[in-house]
Protein backbone atom coordinates (compact mmCIF):
# COMPACT_ATOMS: atom_id res chain seq x y z
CA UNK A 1 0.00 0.00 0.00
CA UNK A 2 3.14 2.37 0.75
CA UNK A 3 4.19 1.68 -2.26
CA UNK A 4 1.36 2.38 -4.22
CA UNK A 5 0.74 5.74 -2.61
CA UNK A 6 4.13 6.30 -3.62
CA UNK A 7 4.14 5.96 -6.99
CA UNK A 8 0.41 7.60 -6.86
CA UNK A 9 2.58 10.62 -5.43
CA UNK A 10 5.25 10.67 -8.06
CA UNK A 11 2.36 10.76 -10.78
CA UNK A 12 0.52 13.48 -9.10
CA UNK A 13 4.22 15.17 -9.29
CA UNK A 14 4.21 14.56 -12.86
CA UNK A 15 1.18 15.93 -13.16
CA UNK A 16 1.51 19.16 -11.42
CA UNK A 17 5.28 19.93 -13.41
CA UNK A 18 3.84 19.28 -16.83
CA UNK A 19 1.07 21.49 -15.05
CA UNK A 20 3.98 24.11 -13.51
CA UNK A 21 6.13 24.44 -17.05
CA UNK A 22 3.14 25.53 -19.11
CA UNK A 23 2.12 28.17 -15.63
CA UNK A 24 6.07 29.62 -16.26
CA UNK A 25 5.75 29.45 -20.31
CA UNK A 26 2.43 31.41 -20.25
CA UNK A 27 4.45 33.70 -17.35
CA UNK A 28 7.30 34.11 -19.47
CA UNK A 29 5.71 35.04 -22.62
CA UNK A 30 3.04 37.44 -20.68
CA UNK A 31 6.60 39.11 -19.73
CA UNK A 32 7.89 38.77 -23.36
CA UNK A 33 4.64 40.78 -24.53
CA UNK A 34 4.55 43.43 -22.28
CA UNK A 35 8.07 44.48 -23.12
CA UNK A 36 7.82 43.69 -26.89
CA UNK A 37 4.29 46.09 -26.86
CA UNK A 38 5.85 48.57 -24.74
CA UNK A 39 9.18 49.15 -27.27
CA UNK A 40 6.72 49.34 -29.72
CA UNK A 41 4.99 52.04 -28.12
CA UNK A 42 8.08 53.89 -27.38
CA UNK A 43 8.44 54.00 -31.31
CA UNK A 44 4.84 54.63 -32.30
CA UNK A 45 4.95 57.66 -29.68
CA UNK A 46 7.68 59.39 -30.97
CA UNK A 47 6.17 59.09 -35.03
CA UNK A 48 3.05 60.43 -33.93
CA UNK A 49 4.14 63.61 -32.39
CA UNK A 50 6.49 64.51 -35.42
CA UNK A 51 3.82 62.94 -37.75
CA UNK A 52 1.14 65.70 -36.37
CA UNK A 53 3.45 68.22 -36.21
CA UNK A 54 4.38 67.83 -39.50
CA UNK A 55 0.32 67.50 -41.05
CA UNK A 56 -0.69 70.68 -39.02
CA UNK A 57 2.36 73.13 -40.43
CA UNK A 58 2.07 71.67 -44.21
CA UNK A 59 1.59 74.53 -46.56
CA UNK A 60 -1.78 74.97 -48.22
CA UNK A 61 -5.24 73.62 -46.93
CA UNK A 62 -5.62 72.39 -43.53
CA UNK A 63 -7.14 69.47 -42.71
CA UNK A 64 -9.80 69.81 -39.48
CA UNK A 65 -8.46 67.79 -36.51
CA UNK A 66 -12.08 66.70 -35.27
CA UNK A 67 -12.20 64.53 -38.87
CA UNK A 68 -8.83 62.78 -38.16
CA UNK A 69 -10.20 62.29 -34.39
CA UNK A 70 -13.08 60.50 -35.92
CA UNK A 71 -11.66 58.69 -38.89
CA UNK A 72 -9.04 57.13 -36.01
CA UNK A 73 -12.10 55.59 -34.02
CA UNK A 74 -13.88 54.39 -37.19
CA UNK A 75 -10.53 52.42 -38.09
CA UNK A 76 -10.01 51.11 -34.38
CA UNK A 77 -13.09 49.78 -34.04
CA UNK A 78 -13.01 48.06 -37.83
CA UNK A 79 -9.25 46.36 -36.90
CA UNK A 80 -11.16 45.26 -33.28
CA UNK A 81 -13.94 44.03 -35.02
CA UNK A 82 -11.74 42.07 -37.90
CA UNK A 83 -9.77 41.05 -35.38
CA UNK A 84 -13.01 39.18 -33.20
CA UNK A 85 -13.96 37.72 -36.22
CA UNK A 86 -10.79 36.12 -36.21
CA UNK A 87 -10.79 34.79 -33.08
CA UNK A 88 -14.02 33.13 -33.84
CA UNK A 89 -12.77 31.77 -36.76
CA UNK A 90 -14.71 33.76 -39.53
CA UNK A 91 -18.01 32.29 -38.39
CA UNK A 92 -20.57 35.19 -38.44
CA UNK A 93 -23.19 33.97 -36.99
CA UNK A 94 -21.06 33.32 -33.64
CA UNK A 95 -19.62 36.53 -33.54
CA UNK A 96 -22.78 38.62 -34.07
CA UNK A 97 -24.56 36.43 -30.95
CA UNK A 98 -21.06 36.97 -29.02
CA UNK A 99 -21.41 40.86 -29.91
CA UNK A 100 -25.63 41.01 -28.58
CA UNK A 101 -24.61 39.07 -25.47
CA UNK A 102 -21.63 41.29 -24.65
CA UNK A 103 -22.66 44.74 -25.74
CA UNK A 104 -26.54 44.53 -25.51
CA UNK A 105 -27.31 41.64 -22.95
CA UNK A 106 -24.41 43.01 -20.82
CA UNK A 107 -25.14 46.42 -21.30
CA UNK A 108 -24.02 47.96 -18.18
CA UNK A 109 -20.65 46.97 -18.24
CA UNK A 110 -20.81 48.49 -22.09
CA UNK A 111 -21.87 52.00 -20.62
CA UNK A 112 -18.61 51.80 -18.08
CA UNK A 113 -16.57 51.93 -21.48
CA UNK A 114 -18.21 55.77 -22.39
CA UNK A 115 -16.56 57.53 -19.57
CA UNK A 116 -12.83 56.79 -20.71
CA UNK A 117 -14.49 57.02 -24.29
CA UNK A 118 -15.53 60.31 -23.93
CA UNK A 119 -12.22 61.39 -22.20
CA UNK A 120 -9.97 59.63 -24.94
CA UNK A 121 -11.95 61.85 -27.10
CA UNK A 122 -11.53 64.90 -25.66
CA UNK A 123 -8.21 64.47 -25.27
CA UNK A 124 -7.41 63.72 -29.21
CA UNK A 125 -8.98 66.76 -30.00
CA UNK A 126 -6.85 68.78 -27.38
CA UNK A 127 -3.30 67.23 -28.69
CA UNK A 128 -3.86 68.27 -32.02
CA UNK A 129 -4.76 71.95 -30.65
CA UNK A 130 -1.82 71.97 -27.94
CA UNK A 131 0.70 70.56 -30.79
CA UNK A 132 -1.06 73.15 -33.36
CA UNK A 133 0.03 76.16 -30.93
CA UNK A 134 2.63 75.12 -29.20
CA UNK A 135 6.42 73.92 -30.36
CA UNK A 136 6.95 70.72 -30.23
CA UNK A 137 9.63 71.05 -27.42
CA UNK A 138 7.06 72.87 -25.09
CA UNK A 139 4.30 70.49 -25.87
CA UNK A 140 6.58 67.33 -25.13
CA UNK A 141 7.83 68.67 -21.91
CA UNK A 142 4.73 69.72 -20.41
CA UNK A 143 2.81 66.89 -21.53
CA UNK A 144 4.79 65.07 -19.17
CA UNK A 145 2.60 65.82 -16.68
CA UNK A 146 0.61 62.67 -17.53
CA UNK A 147 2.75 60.97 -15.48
CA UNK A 148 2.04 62.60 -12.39
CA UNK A 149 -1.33 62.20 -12.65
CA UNK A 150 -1.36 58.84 -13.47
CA UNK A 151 0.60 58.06 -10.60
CA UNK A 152 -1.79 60.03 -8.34
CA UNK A 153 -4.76 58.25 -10.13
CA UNK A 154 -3.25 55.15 -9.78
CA UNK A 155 -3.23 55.06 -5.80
CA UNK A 156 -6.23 56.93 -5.21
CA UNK A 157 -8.43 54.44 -7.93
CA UNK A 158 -6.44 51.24 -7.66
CA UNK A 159 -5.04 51.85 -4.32
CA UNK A 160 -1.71 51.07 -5.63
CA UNK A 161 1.22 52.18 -3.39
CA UNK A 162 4.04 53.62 -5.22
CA UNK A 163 7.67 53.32 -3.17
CA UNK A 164 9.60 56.11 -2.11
CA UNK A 165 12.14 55.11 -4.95
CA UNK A 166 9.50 55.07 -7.06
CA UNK A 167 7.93 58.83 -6.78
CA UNK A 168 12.11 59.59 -6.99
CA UNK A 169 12.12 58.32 -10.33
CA UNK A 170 9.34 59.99 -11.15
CA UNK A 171 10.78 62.97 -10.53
CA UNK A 172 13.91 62.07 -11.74
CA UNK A 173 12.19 61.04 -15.44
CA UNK A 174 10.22 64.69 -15.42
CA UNK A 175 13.89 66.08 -14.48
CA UNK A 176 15.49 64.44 -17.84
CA UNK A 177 12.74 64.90 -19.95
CA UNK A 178 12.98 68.54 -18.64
CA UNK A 179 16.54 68.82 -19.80
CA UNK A 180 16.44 67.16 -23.04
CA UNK A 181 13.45 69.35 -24.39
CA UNK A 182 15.51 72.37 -22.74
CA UNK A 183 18.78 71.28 -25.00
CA UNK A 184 16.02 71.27 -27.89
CA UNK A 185 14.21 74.34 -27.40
CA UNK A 186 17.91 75.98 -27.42
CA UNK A 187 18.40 74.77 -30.91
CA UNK A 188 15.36 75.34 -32.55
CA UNK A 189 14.14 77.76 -35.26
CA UNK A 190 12.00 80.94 -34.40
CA UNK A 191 8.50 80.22 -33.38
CA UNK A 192 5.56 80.85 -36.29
CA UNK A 193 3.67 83.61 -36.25
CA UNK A 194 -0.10 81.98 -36.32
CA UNK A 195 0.55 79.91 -32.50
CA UNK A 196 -1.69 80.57 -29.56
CA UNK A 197 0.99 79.70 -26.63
CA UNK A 198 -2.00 80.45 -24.24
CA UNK A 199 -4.33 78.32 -25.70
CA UNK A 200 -1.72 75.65 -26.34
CA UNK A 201 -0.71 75.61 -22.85
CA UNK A 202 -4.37 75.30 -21.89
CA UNK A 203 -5.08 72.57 -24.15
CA UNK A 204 -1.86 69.84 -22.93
CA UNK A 205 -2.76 71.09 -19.35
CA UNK A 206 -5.98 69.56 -19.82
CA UNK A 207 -5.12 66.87 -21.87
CA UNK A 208 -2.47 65.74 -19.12
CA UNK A 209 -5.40 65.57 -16.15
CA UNK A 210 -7.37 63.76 -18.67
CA UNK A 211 -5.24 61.57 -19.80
CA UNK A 212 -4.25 60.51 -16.47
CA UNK A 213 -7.69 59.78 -15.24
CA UNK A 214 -9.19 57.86 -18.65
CA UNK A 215 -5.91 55.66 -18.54
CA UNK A 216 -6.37 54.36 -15.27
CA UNK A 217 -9.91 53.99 -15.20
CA UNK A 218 -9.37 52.15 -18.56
CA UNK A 219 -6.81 49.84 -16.64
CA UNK A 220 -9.26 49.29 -13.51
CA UNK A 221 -12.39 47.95 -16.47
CA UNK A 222 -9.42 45.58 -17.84
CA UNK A 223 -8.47 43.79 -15.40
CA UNK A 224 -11.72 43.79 -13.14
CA UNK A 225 -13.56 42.08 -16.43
CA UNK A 226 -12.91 39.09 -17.93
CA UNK A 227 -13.67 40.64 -21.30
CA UNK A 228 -10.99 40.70 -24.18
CA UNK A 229 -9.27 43.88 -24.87
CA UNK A 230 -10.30 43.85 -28.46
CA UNK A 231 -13.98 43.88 -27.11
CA UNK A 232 -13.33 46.64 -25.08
CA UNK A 233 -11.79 48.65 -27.50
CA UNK A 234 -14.95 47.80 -30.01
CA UNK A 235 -17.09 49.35 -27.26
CA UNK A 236 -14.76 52.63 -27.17
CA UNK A 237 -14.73 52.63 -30.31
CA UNK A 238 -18.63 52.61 -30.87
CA UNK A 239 -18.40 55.52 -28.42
CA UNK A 240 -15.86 57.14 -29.52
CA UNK A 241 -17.23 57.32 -33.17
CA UNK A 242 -20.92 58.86 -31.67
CA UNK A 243 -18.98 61.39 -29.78
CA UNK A 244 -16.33 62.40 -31.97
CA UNK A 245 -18.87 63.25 -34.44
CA UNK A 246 -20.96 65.00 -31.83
CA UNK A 247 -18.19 67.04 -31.34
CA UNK A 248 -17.23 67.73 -34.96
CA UNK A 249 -20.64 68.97 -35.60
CA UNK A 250 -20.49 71.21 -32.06
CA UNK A 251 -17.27 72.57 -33.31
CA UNK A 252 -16.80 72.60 -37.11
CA UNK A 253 -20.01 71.42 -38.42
CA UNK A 254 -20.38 74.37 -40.66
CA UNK A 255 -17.14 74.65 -42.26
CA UNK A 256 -17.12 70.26 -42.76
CA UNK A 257 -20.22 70.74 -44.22
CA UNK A 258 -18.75 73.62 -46.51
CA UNK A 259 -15.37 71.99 -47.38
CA UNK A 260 -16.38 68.30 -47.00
CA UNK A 261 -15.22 65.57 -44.08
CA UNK A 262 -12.13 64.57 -45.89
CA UNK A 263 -10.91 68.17 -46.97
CA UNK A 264 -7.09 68.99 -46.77
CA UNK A 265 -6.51 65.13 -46.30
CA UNK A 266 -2.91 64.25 -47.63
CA UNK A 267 -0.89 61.10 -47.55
CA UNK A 268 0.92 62.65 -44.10
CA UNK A 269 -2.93 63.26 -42.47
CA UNK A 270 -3.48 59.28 -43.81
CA UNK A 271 -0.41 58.21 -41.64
CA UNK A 272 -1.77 60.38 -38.94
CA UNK A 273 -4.50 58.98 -39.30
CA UNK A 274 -3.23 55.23 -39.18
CA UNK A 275 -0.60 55.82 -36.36
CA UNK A 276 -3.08 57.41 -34.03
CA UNK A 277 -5.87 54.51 -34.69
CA UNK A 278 -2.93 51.89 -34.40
CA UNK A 279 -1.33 53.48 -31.16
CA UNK A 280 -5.10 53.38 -29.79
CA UNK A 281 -4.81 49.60 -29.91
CA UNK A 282 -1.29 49.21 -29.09
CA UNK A 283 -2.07 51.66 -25.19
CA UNK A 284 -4.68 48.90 -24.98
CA UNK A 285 -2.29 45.95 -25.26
CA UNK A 286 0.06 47.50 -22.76
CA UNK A 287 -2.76 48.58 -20.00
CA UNK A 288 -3.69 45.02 -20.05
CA UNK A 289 0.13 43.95 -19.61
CA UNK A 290 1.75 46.54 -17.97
CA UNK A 291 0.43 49.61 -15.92
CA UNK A 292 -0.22 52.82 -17.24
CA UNK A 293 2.92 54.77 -15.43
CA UNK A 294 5.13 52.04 -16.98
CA UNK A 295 3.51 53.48 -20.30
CA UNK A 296 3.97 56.46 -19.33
CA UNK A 297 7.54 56.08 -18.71
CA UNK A 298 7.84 54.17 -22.49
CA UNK A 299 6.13 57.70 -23.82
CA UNK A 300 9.10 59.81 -22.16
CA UNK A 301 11.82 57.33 -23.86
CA UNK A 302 9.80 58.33 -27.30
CA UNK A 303 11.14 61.67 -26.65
CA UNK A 304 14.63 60.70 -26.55
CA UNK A 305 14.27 58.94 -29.67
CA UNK A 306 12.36 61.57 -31.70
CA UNK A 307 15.51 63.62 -30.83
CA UNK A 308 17.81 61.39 -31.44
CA UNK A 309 15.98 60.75 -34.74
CA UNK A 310 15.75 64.76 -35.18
CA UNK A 311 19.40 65.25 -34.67
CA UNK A 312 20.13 62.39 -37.42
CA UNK A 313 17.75 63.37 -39.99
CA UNK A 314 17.58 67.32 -39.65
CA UNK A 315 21.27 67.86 -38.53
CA UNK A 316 20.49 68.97 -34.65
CA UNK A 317 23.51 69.04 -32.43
CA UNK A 318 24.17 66.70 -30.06
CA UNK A 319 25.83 68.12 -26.74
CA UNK A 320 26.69 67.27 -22.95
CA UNK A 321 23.13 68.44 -21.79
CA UNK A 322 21.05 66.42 -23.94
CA UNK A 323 23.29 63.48 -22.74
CA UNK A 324 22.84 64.26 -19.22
CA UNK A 325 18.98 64.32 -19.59
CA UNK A 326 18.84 61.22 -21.70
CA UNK A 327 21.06 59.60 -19.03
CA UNK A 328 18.22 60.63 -16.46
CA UNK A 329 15.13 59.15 -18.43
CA UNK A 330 16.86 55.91 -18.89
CA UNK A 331 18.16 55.66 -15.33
CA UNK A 332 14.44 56.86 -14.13
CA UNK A 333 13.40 54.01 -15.79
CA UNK A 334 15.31 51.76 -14.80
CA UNK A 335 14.68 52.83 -10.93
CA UNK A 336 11.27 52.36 -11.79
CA UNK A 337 11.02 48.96 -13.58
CA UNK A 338 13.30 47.26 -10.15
CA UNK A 339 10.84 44.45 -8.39
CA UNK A 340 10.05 45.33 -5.18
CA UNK A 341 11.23 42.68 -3.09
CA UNK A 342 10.37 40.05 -5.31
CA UNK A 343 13.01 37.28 -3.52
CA UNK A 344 12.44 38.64 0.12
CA UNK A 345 9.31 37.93 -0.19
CA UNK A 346 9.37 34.32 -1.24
CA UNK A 347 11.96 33.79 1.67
CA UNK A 348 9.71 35.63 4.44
CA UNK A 349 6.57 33.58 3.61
CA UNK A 350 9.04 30.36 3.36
CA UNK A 351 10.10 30.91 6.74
CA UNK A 352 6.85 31.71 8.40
CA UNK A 353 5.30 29.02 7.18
CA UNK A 354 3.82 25.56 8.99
CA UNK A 355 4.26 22.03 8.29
CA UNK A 356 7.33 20.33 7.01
CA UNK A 357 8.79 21.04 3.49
CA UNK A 358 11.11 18.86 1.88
CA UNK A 359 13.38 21.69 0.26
CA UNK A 360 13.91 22.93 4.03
CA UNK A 361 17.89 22.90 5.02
CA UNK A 362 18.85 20.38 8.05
CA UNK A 363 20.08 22.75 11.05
CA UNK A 364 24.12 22.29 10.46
CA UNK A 365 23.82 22.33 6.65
CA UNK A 366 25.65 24.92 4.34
CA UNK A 367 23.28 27.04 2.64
CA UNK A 368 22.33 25.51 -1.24
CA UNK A 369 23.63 27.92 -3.81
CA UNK A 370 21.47 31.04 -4.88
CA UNK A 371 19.41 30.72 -7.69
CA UNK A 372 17.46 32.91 -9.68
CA UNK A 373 13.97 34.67 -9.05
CA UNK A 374 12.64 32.39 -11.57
CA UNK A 375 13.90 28.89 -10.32
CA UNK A 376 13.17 29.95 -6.68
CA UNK A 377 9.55 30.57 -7.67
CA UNK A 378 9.68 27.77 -9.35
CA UNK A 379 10.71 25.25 -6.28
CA UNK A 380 8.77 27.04 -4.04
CA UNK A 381 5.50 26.02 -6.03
CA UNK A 382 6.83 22.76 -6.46
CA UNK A 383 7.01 22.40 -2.74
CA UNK A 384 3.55 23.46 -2.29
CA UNK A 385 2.14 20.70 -4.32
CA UNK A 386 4.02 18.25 -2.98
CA UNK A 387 3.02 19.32 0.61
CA UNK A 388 -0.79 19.61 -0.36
CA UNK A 389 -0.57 16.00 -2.01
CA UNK A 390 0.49 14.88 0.95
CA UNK A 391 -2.09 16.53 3.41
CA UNK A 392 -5.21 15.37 1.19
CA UNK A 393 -3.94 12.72 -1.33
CA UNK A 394 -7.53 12.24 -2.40
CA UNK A 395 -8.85 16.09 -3.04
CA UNK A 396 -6.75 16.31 -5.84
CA UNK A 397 -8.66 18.95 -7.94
CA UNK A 398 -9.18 21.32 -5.06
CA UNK A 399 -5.81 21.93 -3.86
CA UNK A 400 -4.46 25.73 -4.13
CA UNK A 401 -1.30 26.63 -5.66
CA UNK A 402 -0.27 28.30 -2.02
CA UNK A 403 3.23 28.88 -0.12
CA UNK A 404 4.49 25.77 1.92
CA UNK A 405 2.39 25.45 5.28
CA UNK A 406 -0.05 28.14 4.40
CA UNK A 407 -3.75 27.56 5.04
């Protein structure tokens, strides 16, 4: 009978480390996506602000900013809707009843979506009047501001406590920003005639609260749903379509209806037009993966690399001070991106624990050698099982993954 309860408990072993590999694979490529989306961001961020820039101070007819706002939606909710229709594996008629259960059936968590909707809006339309009146240098440095209030958002909707080091490198990243738009500023051109500074400043002001509060708010209906983030961004999509339009007609309904709705739109408005929609998704991907000050800090290193991209493609001059900024924003996020405690932790509720483990260390015993984060997670669930299998050989499905001892 011992024997036969041990070999049971070897293939209950078995079980739970086929079980335990694929827990670390799906662990290791969540980690793989969040970074991969978050470089990608870091790019996308730094085209879109030169990419606006560029499509507001074009020569000739200008193209009305509440169109582009709309046309972005319209596209973001077709590539969310193509992209459910994948995932149901072009069958139709299963992806219009999944659409009527979760938009119209569930309709309440649908009208959660038109808060952040309505704030994504609004904010759109105030970038392209902040980046329409203000240089580019300005804009990117005060616009920095998100950050702060995403942080302050952060703990006061998700109750999420921030580190001292933390709000340090939040500082710190606001400081190098600060001084790499400063090194800019120095050596740019004269500033145009037709800006608004006052109006500019107004607009990223308000732009920075709201983006701040729609991000996290956004975050908080990810993760407290079990919907998909494709089907989320449908629904703000659907919103944001109804309202962007709203507000085209509230503030250039006249002169859209004069001109037309796709008046002044060049190949550059297109890619505006693309990158904005795409970017849209892409914040989406990295809420759901990351947090939104980690995207936040991604958006900062765009502004490094739009200089860096300035200084190689429009001859800017590289000098001491812009090093000693970008040095900053890399270090902030660095600071930042450290795990709090990750291994002292897993030691603390090791050694607190009840019961015997068979990974403890005989009193007398050298101490094994250190291994990594990874591995030490890794044993540490492996002793749990073991220990549970043990307690209850025979309530096999029930057992929790939980620390050694821990009831």
């Amino acid at each position: 009978m011992d024997t036969t309860r041990h070999h049971q408990r070897l293939g209950w072993d078995g079980w739970f480390l086929g079980d335990g590999l694929g827990e670390i694979s799906l662990a290791v490529s969540h980690r793989r996506l969040k970074y991969i989306s978050l470089a990608v961001l870091v790019v996308q961020n730094a085209s879109l602000i030169l990419s606006i820039r560029y499509a507001r101070t074009l020569p000739g007819d200008r193209f009305f900013a509440t169109t582009a706002v709309v046309m972005a939606e319209v596209l973001k909710g077709l590539t969310c809707l193509l992209l459910l229709f994948a995932q149901k594996r072009g069958n139709v008629k299963n992806l219009v009843l999944f659409l009527h259960e979760a938009v119209l059936v569930q309709y309440v968590d649908t009208l959660k979506l038109a808060v952040p909707s309505l704030i994504y809006t609004l904010q759109n339309n105030l970038q392209y009047v902040a980046i329409s009146n203000l240089p580019a240098a300005t804009f990117q440095v005060t616009y920095q501001l998100k950050i702060l209030t995403t942080a302050l958002f952060s703990v006061l909707m998700l109750n999420r406590s921030l580190s001292r080091l933390q709000w340090a490198s939040l500082l710190l990243l606001f400081t190098g920003v600060a001084i790499v738009q400063a090194q800019q500023a120095g050596g740019g051109g004269p500033r145009p005639l037709d800006q608004n500074p006052g109006a500019g400043l107004a607009a990223v002001v308000a732009s920075c609260l709201s983006s701040g509060f729609a991000g996290v708010y956004f975050e908080k209906i990810l993760k407290g749903s079990s919907g998909s983030v494709w089907l989320r961004n449908l629904q703000l999509g659907l919103f944001g379509t109804a309202l962007g339009l709203v507000g085209l007609w509230w503030a250039e309904g006249t002169a859209v209806a004069r001109r037309g709705f796709f008046f002044g739109y060049t190949p550059a408005v297109w890619g505006v037009v693309l990158n904005q929609a795409f970017g849209g998704l892409l914040v989406a991907v990295v809420v759901k993966y990351a947090d939104n000050i980690l995207k936040g800090f991604a958006t900062s290193l765009s502004i490094v690399l739009s200089t860096v991209a300035s200084i190689r493609l429009f001859g800017f001059h590289l000098d001491p001070l812009f090093a000693l900024g970008a040095g900053l924003v890399i270090g902030a996020v660095y600071l930042y991106s450290l795990p709090r405690g990750a291994v002292k932790a897993i030691a603390s509720t090791s050694a607190s624990a009840s019961g015997p483990c068979i990974h403890q260390q005989p009193p007398g015993q050298p101490p094994p050698p250190q291994l990594s984060s990874h591995r030490t997670l890794w044993d540490q669930t492996l002793i749990s099982i073991r220990g549970r299998v043990r307690q209850t050989p025979n309530s096999l499905s029930t057992l929790p993954l939980l620390p050694c001892g821990a009831n």
